[in-house]
N, C-alpha and C. Protein backbone atom coordinates (compact mmCIF):
# COMPACT_ATOMS: atom_id res chain seq x y z
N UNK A 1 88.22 213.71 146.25
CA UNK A 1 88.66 212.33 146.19
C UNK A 1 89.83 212.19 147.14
N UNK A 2 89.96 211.08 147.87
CA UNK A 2 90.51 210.58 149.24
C UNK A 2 92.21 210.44 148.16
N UNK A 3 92.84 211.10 149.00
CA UNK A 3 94.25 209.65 148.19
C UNK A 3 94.62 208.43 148.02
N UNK A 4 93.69 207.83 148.61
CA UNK A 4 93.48 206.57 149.24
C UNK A 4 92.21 205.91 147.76
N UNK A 5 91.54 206.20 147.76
CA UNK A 5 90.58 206.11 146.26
C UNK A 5 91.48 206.50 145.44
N UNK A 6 92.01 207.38 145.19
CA UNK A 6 92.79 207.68 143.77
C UNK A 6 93.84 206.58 143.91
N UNK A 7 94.45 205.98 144.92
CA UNK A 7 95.80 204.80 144.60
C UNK A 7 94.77 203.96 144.14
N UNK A 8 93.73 203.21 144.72
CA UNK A 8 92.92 202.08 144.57
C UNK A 8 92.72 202.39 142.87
N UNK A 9 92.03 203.45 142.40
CA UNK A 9 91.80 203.84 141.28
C UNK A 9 93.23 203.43 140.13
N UNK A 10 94.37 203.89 140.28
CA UNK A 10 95.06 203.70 139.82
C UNK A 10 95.78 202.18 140.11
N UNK A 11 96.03 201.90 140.76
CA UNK A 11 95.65 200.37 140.64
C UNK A 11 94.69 199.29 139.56
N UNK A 12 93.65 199.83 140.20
CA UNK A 12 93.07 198.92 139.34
C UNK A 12 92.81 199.17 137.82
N UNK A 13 93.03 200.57 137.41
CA UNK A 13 93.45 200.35 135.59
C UNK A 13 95.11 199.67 135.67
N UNK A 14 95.80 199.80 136.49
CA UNK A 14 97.07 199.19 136.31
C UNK A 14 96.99 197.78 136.21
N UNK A 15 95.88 197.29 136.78
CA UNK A 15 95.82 195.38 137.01
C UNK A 15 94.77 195.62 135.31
N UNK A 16 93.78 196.07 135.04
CA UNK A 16 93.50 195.82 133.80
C UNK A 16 94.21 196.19 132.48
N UNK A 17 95.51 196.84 132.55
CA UNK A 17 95.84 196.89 131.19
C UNK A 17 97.20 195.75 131.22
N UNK A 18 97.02 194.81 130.43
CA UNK A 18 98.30 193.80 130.27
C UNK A 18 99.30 194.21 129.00
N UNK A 19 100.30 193.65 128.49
CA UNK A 19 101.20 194.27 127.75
C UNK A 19 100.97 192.56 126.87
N UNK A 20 101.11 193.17 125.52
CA UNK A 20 100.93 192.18 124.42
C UNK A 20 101.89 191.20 124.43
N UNK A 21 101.46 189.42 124.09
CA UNK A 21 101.80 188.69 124.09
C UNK A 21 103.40 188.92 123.62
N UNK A 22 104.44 188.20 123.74
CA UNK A 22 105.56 188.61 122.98
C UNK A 22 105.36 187.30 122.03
N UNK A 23 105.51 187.48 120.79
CA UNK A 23 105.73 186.43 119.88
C UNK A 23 107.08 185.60 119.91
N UNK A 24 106.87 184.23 119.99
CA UNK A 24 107.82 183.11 120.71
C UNK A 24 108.38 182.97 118.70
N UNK A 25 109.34 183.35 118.42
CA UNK A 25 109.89 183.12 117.00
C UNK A 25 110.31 181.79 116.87
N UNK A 26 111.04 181.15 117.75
CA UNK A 26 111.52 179.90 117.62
C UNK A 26 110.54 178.59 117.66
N UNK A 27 109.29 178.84 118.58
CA UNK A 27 107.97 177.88 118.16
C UNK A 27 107.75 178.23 116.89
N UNK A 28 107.80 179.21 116.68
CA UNK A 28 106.86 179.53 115.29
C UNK A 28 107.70 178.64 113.81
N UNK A 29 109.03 178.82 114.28
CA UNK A 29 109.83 178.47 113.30
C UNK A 29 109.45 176.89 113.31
N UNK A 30 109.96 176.34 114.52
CA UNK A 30 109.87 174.73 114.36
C UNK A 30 108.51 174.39 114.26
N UNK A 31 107.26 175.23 114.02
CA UNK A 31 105.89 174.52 113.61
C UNK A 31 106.03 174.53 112.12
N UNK A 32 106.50 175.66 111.26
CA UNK A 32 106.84 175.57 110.02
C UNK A 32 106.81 174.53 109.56
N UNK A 33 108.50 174.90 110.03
CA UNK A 33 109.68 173.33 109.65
C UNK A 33 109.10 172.21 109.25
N UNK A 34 108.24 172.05 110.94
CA UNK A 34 107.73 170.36 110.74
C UNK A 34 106.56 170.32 109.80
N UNK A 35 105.77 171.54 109.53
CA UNK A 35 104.89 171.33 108.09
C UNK A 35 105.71 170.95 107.56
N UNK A 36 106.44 171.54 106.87
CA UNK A 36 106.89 171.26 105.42
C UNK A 36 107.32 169.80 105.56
N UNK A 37 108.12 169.62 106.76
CA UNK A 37 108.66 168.00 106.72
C UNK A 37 108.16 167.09 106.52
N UNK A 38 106.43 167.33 107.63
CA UNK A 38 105.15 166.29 106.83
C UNK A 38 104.71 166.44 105.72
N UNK A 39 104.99 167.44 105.08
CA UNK A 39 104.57 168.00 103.61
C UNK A 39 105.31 166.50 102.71
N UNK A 40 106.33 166.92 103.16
CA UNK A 40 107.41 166.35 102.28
C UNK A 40 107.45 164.91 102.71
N UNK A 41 107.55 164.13 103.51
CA UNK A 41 107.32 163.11 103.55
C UNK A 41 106.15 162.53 102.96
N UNK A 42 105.00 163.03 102.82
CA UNK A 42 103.86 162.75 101.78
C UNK A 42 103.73 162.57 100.90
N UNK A 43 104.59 163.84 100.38
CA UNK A 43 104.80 163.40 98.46
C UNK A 43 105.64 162.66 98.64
N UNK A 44 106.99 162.11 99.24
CA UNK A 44 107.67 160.83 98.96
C UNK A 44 107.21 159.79 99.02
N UNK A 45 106.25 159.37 99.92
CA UNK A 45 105.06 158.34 99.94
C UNK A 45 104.19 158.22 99.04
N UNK A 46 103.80 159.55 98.34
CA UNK A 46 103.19 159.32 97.37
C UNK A 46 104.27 158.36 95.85
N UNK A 47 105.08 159.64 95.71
CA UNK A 47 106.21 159.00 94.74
C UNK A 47 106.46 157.66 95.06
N UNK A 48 106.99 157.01 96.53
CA UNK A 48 107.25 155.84 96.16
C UNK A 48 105.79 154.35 96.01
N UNK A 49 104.87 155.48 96.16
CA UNK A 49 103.51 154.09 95.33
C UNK A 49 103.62 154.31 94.34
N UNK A 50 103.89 155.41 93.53
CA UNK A 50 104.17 155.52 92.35
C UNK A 50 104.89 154.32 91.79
N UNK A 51 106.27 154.62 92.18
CA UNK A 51 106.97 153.62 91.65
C UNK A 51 106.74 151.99 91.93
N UNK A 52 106.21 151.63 93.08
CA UNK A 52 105.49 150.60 93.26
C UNK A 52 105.19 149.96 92.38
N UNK A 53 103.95 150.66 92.25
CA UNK A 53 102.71 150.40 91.25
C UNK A 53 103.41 150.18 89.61
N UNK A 54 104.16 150.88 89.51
CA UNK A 54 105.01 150.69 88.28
C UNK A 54 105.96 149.94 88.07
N UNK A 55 106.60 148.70 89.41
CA UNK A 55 107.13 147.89 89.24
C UNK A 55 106.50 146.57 89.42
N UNK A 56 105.49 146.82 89.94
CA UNK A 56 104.33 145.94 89.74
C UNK A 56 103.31 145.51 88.02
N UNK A 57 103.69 146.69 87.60
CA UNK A 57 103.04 146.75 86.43
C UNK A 57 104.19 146.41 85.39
N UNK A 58 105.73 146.01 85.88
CA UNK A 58 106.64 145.68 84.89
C UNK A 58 106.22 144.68 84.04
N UNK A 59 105.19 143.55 84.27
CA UNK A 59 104.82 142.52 82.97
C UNK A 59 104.24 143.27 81.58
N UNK A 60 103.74 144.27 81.76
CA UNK A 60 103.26 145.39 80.92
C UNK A 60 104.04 145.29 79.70
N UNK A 61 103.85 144.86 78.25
CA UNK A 61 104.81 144.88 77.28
C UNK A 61 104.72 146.33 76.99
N UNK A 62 105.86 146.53 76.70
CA UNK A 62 106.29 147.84 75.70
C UNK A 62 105.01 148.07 74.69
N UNK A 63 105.00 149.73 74.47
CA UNK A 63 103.85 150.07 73.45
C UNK A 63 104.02 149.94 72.23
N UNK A 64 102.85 149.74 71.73
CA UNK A 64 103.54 149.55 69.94
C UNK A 64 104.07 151.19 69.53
N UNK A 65 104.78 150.77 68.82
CA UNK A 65 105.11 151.59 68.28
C UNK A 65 104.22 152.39 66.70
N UNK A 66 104.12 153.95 67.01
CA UNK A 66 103.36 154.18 65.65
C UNK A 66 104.16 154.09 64.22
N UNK A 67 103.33 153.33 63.03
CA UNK A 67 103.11 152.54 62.18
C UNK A 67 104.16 154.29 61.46
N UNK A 68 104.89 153.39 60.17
CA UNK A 68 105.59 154.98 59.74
C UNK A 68 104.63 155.34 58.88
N UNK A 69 103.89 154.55 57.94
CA UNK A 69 102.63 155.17 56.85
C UNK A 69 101.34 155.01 57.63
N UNK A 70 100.67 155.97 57.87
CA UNK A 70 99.35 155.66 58.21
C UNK A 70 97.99 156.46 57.26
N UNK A 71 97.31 155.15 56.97
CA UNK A 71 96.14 156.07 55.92
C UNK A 71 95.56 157.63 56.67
N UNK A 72 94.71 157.37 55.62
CA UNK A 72 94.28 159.23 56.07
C UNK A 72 93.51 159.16 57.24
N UNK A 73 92.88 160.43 57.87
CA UNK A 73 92.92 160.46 59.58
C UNK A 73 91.28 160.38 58.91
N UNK A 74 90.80 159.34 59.47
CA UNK A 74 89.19 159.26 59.59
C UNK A 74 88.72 159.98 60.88
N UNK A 75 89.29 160.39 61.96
CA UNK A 75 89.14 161.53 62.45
C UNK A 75 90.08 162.04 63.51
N UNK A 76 89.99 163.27 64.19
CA UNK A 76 91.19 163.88 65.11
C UNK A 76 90.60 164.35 66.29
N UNK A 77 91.27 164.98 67.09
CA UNK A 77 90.70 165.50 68.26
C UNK A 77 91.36 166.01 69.18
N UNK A 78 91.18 167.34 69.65
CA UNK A 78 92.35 167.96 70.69
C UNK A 78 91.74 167.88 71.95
N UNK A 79 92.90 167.55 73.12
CA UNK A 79 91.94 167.45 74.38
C UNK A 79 93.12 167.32 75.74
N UNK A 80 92.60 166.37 76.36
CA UNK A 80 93.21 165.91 77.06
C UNK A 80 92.99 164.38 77.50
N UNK A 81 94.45 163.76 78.29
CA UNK A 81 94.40 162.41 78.39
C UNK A 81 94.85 162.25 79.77
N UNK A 82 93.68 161.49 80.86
CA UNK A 82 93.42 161.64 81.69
C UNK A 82 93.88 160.42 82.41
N UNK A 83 94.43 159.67 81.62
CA UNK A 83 95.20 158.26 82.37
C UNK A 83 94.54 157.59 82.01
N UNK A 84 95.02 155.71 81.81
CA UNK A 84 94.24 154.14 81.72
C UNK A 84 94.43 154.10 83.16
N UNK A 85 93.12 152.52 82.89
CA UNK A 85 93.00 151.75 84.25
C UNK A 85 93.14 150.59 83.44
N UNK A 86 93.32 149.26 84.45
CA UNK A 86 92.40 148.10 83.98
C UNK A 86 90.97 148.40 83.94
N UNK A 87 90.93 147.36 82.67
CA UNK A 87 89.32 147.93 81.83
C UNK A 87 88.66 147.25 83.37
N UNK A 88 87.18 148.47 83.24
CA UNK A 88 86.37 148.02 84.34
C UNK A 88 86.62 147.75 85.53
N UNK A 89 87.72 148.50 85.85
CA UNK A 89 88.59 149.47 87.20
C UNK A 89 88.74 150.55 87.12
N UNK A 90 87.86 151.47 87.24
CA UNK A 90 88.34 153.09 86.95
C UNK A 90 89.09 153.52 87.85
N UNK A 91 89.55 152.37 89.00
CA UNK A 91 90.65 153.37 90.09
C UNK A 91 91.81 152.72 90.32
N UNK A 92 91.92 151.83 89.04
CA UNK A 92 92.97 150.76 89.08
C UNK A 92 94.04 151.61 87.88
N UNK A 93 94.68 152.31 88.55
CA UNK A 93 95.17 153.04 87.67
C UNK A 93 96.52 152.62 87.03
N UNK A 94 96.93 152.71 85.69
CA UNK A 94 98.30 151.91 85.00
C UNK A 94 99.01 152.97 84.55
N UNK A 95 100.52 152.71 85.67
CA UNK A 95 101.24 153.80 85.55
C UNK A 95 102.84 153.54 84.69
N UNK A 96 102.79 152.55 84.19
CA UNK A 96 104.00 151.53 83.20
C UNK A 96 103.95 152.18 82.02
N UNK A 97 104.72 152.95 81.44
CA UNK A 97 105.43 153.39 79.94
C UNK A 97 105.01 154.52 80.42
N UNK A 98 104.41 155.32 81.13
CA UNK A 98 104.27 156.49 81.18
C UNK A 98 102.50 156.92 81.07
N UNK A 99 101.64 155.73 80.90
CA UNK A 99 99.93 156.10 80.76
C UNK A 99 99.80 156.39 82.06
N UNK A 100 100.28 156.19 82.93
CA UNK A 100 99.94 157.59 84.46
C UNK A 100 99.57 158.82 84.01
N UNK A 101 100.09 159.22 83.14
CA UNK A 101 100.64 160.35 83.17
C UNK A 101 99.48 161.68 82.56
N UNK A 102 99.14 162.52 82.98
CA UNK A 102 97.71 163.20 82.57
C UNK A 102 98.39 164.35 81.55
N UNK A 103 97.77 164.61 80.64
CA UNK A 103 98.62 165.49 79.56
C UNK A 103 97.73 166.13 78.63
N UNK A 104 97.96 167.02 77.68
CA UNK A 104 97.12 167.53 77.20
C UNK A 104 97.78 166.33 75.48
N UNK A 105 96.54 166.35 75.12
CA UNK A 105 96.79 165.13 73.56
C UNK A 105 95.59 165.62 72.37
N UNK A 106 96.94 164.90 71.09
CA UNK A 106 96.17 165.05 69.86
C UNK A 106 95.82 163.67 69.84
N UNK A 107 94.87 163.34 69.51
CA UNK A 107 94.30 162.11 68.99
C UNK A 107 93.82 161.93 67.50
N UNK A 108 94.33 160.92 66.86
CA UNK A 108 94.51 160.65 64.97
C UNK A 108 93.51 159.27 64.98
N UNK A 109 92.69 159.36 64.22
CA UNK A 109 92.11 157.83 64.37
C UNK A 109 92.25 157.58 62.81
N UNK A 110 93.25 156.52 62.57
CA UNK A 110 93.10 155.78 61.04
C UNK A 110 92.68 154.83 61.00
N UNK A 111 92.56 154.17 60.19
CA UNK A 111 92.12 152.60 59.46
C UNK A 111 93.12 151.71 60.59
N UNK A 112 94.47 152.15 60.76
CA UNK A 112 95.81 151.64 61.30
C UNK A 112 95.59 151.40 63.11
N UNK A 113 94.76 152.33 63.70
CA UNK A 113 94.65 152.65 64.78
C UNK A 113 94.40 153.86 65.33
N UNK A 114 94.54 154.36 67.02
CA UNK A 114 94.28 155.47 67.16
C UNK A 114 96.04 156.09 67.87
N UNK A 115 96.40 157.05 67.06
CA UNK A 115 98.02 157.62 67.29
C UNK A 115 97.60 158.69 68.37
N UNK A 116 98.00 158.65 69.78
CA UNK A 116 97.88 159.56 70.99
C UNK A 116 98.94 160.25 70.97
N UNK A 117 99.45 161.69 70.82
CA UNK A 117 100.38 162.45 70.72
C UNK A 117 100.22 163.00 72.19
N UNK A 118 101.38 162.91 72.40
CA UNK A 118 101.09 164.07 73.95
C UNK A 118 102.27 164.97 74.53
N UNK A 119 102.40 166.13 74.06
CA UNK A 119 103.36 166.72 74.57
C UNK A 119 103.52 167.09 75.84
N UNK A 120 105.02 166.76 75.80
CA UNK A 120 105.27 166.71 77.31
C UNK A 120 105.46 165.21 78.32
N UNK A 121 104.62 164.20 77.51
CA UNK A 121 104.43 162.96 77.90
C UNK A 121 105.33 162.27 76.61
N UNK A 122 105.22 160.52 76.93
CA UNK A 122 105.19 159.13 75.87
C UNK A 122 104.00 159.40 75.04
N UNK A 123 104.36 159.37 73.72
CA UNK A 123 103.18 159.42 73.13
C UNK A 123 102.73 157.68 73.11
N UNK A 124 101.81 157.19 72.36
CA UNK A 124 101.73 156.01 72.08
C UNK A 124 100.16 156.06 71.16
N UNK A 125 100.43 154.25 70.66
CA UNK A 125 99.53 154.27 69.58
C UNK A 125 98.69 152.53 69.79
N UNK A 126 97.88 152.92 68.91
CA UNK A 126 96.71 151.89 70.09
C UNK A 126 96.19 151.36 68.73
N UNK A 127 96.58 150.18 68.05
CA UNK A 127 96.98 149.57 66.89
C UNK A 127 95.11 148.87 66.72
N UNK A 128 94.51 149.26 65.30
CA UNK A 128 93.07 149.06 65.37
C UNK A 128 92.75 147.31 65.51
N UNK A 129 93.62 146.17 65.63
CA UNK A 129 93.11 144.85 66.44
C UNK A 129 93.23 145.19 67.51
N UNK A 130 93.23 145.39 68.35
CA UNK A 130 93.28 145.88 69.67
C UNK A 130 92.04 146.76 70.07
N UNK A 131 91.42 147.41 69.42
CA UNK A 131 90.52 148.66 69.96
C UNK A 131 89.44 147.48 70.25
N UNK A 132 88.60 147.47 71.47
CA UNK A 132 87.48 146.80 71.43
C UNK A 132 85.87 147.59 71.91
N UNK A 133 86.23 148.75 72.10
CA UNK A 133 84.71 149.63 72.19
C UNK A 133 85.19 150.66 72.44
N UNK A 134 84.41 151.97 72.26
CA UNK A 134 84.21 153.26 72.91
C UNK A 134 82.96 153.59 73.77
N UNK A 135 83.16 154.49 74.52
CA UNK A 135 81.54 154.94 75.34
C UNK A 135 82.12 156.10 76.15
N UNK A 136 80.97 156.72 76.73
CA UNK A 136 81.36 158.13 77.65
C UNK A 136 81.18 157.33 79.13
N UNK A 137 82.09 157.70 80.20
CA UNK A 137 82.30 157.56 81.52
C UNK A 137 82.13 159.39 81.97
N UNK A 138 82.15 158.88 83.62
CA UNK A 138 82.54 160.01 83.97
C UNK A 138 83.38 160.24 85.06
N UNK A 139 84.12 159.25 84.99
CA UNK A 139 85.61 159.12 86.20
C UNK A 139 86.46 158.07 85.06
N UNK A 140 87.81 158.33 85.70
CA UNK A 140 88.89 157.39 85.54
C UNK A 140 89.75 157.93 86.41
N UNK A 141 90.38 157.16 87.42
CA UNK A 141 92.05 157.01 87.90
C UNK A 141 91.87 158.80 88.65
N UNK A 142 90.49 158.60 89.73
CA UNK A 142 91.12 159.91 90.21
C UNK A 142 90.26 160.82 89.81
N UNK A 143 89.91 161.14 88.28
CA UNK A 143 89.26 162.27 88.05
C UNK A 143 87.35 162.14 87.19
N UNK A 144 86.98 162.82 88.01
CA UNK A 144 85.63 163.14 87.88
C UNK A 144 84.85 163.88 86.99
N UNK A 145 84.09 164.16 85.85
CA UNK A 145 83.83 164.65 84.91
C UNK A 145 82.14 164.64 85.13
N UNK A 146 81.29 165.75 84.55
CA UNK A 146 79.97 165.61 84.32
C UNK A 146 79.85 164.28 83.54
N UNK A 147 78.70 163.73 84.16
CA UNK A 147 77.99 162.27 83.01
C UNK A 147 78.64 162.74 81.71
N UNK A 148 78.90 161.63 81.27
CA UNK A 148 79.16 161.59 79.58
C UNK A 148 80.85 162.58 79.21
N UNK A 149 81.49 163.00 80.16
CA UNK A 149 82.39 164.16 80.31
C UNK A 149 83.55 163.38 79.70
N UNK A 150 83.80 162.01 79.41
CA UNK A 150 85.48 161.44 79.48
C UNK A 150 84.85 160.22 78.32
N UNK A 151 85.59 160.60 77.17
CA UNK A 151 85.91 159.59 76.19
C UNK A 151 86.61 158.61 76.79
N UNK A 152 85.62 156.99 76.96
CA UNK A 152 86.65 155.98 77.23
C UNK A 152 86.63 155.00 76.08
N UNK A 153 88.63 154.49 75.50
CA UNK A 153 88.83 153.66 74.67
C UNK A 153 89.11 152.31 75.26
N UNK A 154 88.42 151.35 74.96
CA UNK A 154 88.83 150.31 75.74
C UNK A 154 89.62 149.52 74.71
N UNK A 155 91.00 148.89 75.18
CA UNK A 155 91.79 148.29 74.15
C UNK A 155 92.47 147.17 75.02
N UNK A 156 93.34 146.65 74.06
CA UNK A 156 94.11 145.33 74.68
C UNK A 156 95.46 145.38 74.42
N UNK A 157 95.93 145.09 75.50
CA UNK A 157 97.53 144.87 75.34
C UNK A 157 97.92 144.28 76.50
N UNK A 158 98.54 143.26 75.17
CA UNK A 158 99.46 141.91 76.09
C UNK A 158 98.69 141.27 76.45
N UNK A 159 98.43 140.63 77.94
CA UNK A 159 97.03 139.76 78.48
C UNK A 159 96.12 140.74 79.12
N UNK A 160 96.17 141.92 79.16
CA UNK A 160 95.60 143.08 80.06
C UNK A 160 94.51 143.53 79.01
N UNK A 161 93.32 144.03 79.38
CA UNK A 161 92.48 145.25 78.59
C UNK A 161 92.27 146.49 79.33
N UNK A 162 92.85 146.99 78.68
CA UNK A 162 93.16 148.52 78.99
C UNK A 162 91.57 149.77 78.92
N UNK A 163 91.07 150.70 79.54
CA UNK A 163 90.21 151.91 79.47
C UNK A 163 91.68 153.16 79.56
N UNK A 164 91.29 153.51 78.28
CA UNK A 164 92.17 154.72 78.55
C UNK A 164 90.91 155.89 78.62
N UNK A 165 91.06 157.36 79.40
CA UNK A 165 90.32 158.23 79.34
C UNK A 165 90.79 159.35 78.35
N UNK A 166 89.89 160.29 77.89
CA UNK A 166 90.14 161.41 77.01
C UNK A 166 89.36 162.35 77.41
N UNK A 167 88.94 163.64 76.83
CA UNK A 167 88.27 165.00 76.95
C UNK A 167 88.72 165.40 76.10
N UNK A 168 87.33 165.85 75.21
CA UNK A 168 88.23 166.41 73.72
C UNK A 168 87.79 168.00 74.33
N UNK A 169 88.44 169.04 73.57
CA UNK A 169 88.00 170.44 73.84
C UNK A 169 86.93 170.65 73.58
N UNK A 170 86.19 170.04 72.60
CA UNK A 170 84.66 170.07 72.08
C UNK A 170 84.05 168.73 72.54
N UNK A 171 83.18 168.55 73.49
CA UNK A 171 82.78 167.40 74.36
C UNK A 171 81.54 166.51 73.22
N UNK A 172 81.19 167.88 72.12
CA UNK A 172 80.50 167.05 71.05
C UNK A 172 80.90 165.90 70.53
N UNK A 173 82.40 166.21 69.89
CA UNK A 173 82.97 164.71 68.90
C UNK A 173 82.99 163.58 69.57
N UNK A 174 82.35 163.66 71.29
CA UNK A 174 83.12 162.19 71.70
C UNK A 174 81.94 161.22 71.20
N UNK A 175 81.18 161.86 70.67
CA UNK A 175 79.82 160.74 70.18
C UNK A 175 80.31 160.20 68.66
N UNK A 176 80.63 161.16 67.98
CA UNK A 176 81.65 160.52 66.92
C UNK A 176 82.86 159.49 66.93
N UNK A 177 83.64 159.61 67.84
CA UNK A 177 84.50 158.83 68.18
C UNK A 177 84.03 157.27 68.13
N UNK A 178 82.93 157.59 69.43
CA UNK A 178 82.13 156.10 70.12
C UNK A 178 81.48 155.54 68.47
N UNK A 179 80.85 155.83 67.78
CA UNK A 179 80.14 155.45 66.63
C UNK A 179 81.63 154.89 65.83
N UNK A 180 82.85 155.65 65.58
CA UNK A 180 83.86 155.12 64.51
C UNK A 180 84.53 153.76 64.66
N UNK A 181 84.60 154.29 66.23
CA UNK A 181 85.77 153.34 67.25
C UNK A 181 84.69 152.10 66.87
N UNK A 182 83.55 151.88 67.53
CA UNK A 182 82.56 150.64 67.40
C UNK A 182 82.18 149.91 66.45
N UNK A 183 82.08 151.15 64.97
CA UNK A 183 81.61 151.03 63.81
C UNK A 183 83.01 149.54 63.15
N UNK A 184 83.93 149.87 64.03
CA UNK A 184 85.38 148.74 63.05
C UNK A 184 85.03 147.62 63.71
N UNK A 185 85.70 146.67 63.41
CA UNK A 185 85.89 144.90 63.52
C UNK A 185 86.26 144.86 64.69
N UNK A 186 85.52 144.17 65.63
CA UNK A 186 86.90 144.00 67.00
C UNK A 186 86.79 142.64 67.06
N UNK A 187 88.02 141.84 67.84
CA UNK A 187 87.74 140.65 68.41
C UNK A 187 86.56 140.39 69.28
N UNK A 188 86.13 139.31 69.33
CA UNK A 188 84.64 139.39 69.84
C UNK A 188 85.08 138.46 71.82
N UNK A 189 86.00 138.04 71.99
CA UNK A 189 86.73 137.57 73.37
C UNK A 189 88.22 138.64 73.59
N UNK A 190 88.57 138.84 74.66
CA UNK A 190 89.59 138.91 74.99
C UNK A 190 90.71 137.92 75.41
N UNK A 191 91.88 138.73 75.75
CA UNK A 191 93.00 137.79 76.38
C UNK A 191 92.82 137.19 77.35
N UNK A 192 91.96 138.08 78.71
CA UNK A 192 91.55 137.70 79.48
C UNK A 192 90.46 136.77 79.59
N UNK A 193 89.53 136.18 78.52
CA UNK A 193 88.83 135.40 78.80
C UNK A 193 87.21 136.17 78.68
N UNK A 194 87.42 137.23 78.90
CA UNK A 194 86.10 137.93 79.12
C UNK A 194 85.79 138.16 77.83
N UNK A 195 84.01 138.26 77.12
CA UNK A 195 83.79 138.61 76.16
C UNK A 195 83.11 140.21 76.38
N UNK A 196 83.65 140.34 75.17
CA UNK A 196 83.19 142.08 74.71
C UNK A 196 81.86 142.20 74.17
């Protein structure tokens, strides 16, 4: 081999081996950064429809309050509570006293009404003139359930009629519910004008 071939030779592995990128730390940093910043500006956008929506919903009267004697529990139910809408808006979601709010709940159904316990949340109580049907959905306010998956109570308060959603842990009782809830007296019009 010529010396002349061996430089060429060595050369040209010298032009094919390159030396690894150096990592630029300070791009890397300010791509972060600005995630998180759009991160964060998002949920504040989110939060402030939140509050929006909840000062929009200030005509909303206060909840009744639960009754201090209530007859015996014609039935109960552990689950979860998945938020109201306006009735026959499942994406009209009502975020005033705290029914935004998704939580895990006991549910009491008396003669008196149905008492929603929710730890962690406002509890509230849904006084039996007011209840005007039960039935299974399978959305409210956001969340999606198999057919028949979400106990909906439809009730009234103030000039509004309310769908609140549920999920009991046992998806059986919600057929019980719908039969008790229906089985009582309701007003046969609403506030709104619409009949039930």
């Amino acid at each position: 081999m010529t010396p002349a071939l061996f430089n060429l030779g060595v050369q040209t592995l010298a032009a094919e081996q390159k030396s690894a990128e150096v990592t630029h730390w300070g791009a890397r940093i300010a791509w972060v950064v600005g995630v998180l910043i759009f991160i964060g500006f998002v949920y504040w956008l989110m939060r402030q429809g939140w509050k929006w929506r909840g000062t929009l919903q200030s005509d909303l009267p206060e909840l009744p309050a639960v009754p201090k004697a209530t007859g015996p529990a014609t039935l109960s139910m552990s689950g979860r509570y998945h938020g109201s809408t306006t009735a026959g808006q499942w994406l009209d979601r009502i975020v005033a006293h705290g029914l935004g709010v998704r939580s895990k709940a006991e549910l009491t159904l008396t003669a008196e009404g149905v008492n929603v316990v929710r730890p962690g949340a406002n509890d509230f109580f849904i006084p039996a003139a007011a209840l005007r049907e039960a039935r299974t959905e399978k959305a409210i306010a956001g969340k999606v359930l198999p057919e028949g998956g979400l106990l909906v109570v439809t009730w009234a308060h103030g000039d509004k009629l309310i769908d609140s959603g549920f999920r009991s842990d046992r998806a059986s009782e919600h057929a019980a519910w719908i039969e008790a809830i229906n089985s009582m007296n309701h007003p046969t019009t609403t506030t709104e004008g619409a009949a039930r």
